[in-house]
Every structure is written in structure tokens, then in C-alpha cells.
Protein backbone atom coordinates (compact mmCIF):
# COMPACT_ATOMS: atom_id res chain seq x y z
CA UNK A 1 110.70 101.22 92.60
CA UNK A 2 109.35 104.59 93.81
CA UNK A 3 107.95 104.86 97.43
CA UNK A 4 104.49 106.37 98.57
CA UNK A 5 102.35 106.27 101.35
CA UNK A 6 98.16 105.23 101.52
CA UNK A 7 96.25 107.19 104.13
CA UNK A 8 92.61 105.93 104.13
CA UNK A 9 90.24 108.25 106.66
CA UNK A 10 87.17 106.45 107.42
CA UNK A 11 84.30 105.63 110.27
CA UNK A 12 81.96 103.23 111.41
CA UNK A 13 78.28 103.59 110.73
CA UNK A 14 77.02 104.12 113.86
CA UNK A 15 76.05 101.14 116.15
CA UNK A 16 78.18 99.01 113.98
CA UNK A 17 81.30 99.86 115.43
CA UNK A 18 82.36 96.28 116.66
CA UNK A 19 82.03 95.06 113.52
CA UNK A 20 83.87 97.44 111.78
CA UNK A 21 86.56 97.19 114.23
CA UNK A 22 86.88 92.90 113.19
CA UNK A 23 86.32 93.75 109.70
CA UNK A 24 89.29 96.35 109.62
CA UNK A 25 91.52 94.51 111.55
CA UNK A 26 91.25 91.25 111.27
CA UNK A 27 90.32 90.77 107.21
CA UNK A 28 90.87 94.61 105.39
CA UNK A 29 93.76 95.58 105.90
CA UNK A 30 95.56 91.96 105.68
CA UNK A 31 93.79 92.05 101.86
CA UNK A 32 95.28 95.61 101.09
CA UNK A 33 98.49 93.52 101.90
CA UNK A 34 97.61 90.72 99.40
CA UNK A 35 98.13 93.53 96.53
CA UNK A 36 101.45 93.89 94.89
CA UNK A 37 103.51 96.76 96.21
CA UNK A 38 101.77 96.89 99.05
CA UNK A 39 104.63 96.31 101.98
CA UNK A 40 103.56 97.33 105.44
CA UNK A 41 99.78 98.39 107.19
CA UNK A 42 98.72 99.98 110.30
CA UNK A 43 95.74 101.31 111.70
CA UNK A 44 95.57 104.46 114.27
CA UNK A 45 92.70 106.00 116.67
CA UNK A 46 92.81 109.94 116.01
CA UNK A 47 92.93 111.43 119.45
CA UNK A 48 92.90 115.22 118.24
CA UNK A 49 91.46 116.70 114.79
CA UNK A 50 92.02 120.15 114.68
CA UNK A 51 90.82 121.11 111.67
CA UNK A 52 87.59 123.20 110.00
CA UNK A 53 86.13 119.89 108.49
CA UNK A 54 87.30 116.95 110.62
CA UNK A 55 88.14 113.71 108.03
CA UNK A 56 87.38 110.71 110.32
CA UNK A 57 87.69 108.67 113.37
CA UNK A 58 90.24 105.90 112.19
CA UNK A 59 93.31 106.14 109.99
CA UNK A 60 94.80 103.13 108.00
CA UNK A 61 98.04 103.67 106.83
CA UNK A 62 99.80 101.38 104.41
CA UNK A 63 103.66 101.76 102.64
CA UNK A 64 104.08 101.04 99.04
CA UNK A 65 106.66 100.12 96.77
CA UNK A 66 105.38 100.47 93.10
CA UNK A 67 106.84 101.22 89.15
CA UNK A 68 103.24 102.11 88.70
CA UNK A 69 101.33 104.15 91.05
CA UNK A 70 98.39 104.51 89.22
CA UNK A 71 98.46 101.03 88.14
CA UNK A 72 98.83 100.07 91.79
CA UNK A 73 95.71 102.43 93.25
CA UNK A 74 93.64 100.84 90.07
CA UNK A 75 94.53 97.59 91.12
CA UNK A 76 93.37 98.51 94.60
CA UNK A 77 90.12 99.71 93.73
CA UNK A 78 89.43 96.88 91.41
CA UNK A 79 89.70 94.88 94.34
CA UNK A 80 87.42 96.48 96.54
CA UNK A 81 83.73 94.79 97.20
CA UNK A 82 85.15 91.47 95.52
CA UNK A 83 85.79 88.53 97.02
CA UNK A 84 89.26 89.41 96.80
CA UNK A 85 88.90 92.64 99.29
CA UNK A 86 85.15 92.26 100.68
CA UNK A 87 83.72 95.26 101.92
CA UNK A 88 81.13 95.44 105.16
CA UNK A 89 78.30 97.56 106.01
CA UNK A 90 79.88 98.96 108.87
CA UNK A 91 82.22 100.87 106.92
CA UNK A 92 81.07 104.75 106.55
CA UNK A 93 82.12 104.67 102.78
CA UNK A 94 80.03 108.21 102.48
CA UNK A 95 82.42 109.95 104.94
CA UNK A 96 85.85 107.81 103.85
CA UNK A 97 88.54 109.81 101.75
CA UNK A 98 92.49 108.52 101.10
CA UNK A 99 95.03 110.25 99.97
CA UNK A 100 98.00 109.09 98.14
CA UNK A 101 101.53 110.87 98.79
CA UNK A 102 104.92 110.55 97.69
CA UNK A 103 108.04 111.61 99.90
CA UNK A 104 110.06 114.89 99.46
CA UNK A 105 113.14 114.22 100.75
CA UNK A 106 114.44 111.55 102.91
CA UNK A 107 112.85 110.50 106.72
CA UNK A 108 114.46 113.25 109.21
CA UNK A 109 115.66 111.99 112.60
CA UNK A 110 115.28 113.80 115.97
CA UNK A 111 118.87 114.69 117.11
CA UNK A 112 117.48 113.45 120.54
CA UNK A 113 118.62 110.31 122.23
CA UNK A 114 115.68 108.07 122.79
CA UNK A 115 113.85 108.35 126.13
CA UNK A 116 114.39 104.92 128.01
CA UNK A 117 110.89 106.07 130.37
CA UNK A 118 109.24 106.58 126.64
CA UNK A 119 105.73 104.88 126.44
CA UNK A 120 103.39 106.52 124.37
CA UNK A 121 103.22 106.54 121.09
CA UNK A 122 101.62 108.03 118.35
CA UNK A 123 101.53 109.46 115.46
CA UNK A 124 100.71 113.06 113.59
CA UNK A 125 99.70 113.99 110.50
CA UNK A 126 99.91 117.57 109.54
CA UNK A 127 98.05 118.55 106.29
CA UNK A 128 98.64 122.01 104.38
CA UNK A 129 99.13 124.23 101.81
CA UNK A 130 101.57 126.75 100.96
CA UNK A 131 99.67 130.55 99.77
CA UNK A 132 99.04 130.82 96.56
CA UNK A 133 101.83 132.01 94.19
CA UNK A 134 104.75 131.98 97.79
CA UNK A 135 105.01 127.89 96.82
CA UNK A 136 108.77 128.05 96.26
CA UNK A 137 109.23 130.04 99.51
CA UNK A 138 106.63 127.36 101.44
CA UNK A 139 108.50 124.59 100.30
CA UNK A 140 112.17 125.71 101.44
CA UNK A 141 110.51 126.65 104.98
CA UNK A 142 109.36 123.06 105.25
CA UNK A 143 112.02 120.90 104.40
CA UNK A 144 114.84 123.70 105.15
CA UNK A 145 113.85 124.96 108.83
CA UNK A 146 110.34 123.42 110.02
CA UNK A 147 110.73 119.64 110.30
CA UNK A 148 113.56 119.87 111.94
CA UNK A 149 112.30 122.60 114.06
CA UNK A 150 109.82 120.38 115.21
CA UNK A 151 112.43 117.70 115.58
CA UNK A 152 113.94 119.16 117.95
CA UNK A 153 110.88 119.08 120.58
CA UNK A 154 111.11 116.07 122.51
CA UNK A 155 109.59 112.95 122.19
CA UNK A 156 109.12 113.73 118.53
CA UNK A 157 111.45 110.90 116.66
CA UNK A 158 110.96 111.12 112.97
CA UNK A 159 109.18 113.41 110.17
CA UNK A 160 108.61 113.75 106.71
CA UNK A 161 107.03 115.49 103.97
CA UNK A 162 104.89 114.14 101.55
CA UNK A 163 103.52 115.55 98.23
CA UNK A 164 99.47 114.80 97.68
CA UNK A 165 99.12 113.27 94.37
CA UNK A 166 95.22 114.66 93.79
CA UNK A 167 94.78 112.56 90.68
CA UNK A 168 94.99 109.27 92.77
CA UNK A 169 93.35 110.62 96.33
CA UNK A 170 89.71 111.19 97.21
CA UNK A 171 88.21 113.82 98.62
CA UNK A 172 91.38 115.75 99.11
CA UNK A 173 91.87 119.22 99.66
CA UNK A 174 95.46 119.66 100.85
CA UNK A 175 98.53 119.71 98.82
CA UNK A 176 101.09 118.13 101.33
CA UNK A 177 100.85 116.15 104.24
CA UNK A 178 104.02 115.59 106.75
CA UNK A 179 104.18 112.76 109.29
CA UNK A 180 105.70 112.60 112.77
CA UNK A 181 106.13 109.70 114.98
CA UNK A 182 106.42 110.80 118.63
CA UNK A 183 107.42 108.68 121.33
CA UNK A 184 107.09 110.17 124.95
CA UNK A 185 106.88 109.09 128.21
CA UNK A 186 103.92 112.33 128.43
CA UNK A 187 102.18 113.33 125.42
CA UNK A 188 100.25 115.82 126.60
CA UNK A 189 103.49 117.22 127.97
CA UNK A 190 105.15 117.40 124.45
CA UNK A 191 102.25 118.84 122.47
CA UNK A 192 102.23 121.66 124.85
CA UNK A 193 105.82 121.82 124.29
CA UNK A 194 104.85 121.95 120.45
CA UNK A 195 102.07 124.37 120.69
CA UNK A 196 104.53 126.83 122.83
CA UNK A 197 107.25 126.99 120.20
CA UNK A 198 104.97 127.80 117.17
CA UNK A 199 105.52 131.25 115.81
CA UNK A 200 108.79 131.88 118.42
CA UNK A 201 112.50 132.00 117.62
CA UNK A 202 112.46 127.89 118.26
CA UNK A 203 109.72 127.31 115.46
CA UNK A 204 109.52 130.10 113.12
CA UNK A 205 106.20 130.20 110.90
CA UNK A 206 106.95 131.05 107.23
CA UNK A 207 103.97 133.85 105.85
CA UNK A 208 103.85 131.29 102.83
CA UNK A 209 102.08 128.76 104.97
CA UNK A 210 98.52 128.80 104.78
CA UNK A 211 97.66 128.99 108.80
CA UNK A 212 93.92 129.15 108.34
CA UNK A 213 93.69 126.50 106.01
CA UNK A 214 96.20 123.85 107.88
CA UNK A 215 94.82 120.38 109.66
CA UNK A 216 96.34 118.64 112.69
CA UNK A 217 95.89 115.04 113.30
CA UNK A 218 97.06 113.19 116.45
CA UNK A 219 96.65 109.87 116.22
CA UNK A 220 97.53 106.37 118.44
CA UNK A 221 98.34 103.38 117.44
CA UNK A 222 95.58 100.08 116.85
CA UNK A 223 97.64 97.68 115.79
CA UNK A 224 101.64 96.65 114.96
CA UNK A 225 102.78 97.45 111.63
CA UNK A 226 102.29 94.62 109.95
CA UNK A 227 104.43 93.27 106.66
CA UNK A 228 103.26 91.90 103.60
């Protein structure tokens, strides 16, 4: 079984947002764990959205184990608006996109002990794309020097790469996204740590990543994980 990762972008229609809030929770994302493959779910707040063309409000994340992939989104979609996954009003569906990703590599580890005074947490989601025709040269920055470059900031525990598949996302327009969980007692404190380091000796910028056409997501927690 091969490993990827559902990232569903999406906000209430506006003056509905209590009702999208029990909808997500409490029924949607328990029925995304009804379908096979489907292992863990988790929803976050974004806090920060640096990027030209903001995606949404609320992220739902969800682990899957599949043979299939595209057998596994199908099934998904199938499901959606039945009574089998019911869908609400309150969910935005015009501004909604997902993206589906597989993992390069295996999850890095900050070489940090953990922080005993940690208690924030949250979660970013970095989205890019390496310049046109330098994609061997982007790809050996990221998984050779940057994660772990931004490893090394504390507070930041784990990070990974993850390669877009477009054929099974919507509305996509990056080809990788990477994921860090941070855990700090300030988290202000360590993205201003972060922000320092780009482009110095401690967090070098490859000229194969496309800067101008990057997006930043900082997101919090909603909920626990929760397993299938």
C-alpha cells in the first residue's frame, strides 16, 4: 500500500458558519473516514495565508493508505452529496479546492529535543514550484539542504515533501507542497526566527525555487487526529 495525503481548502458561506462548523466536524469528516484507505482526519484554522490568491479559511487533512489512488479519490467523490457523505449548504463548494500528494522521501525529524514549556501547535503548509527547466536542481535543494534547514529552527518538529498529483486535485496550481508541524511554547517567536534565516547562511534559497510564485500557510489545530 502506497501512502498520500488529502488536503481539502474550503469556507463557509457566509452567515452559515455555525453550521458548517457541526457539519464538518461532527458528520464530514467522520464519513471521509468510512471510505477504505482512508486512516486518519484532522481539521485546522489557517492563521496566516501568504500567498497572491489566498485558498481558504479551513483545512481538512486526511492520511491514506491505498493500491489505488485514483480508485480511492473516485470512490470519494462518488460519495459526496449521497446519503453516504451528505453535503450542507454551508459549505462554500465554489471557493473549495483539494489537492492530492504523495511523499518524497521519508518524514524528517528536528534534531531538537522537545520543549517541555511547548504549547502551541500548528501546522504549515508550504506550496511551490521549482523554475521552469532548474527542476532537478529544485528538487535536490529541497530534500538535500531546505527541510532540514528549516528543521533546525526551533519549535519546528517534523517536515516533509509531497509531490501534487494534478490529475486527482482541484483547482491546483502548485507542483509540491511540504508540511511542518511546529510545536512552541511562542509561535510568533519561531516564525520570526523562520523569516530571519531565509536567504542567510542558516537557510540558503536555491535560484531554482520559484519565490514569486510560492504560498505559505500557517495553520492551528480544530480537532485531534482522529483514526478510522
Amino acid at each position: 500500500m502506497a501512502h498520500y495525503q488529502l488536503i481539502v481548502f474550503s469556507n463557509p458561506v457566509a452567515g452559515q458558519e455555525a453550521a458548517y462548523e457541526r457539519w464538518y466536524t461532527q458528520t464530514h469528516i467522520r464519513d471521509l473516514l468510512k471510505v477504505p484507505g482512508v486512516r486518519t482526519a484532522q481539521r485546522h484554522a489557517v492563521l496566516l495565508d501568504l500567498s497572491r490568491a489566498p485558498l481558504a479559511g479551513f483545512v481538512a487533512e486526511y492520511a491514506i493508505e491505498s493500491a489505488d489512488i485514483a480508485a480511492t479519490v473516485a470512490e470519494i467523490r462518488g460519495r459526496l452529496g449521497t446519503a453516504q457523505m451528505p453535503m450542507v449548504e454551508a459549505f462554500d463548494r465554489a471557493s473549495s479546492s483539494f489537492i492530492v500528494a504523495e511523499p518524497v522521501g521519508s518524514l524528517r525529524h528536528s534534531p531538537h529535543a522537545d520543549d517541555p514549556a511547548a504549547s502551541v501547535q500548528a501546522v504549515s503548509f508550504v506550496f511551490s514550484n521549482p523554475v521552469a527547466g532548474r527542476e532537478a536542481e529544485y528538487q535536490q535543494w529541497y530534500d538535500g539542504t531546505h527541510v532540514d534547514d528549516l528543521l533546525r529552527v526551533p519549535g519546528y518538529r517534523t517536515g516533509q515533501r509531497l509531490r501534487v498529483l494534478p490529475e486527482l486535485s482541484r483547482n491546483v496550481r502548485h507542483a509540491v507542497v511540504a508540511r511542518y508541524a511546529i510545536h512552541t511554547p511562542d509561535l510568533a517567536a519561531t516564525m520570526a526566527t523562520a523569516r530571519s534565516r531565509l536567504g542567510t547562511p542558516d537557510m540558503v534559497l536555491s535560484p531554482a525555487f520559484d519565490m514569486a510564485g510560492a504560498s505559505f500557510n500557517l495553520t492551528r489545530p480544530l480537532t485531534e487526529q482522529l483514526l478510522a
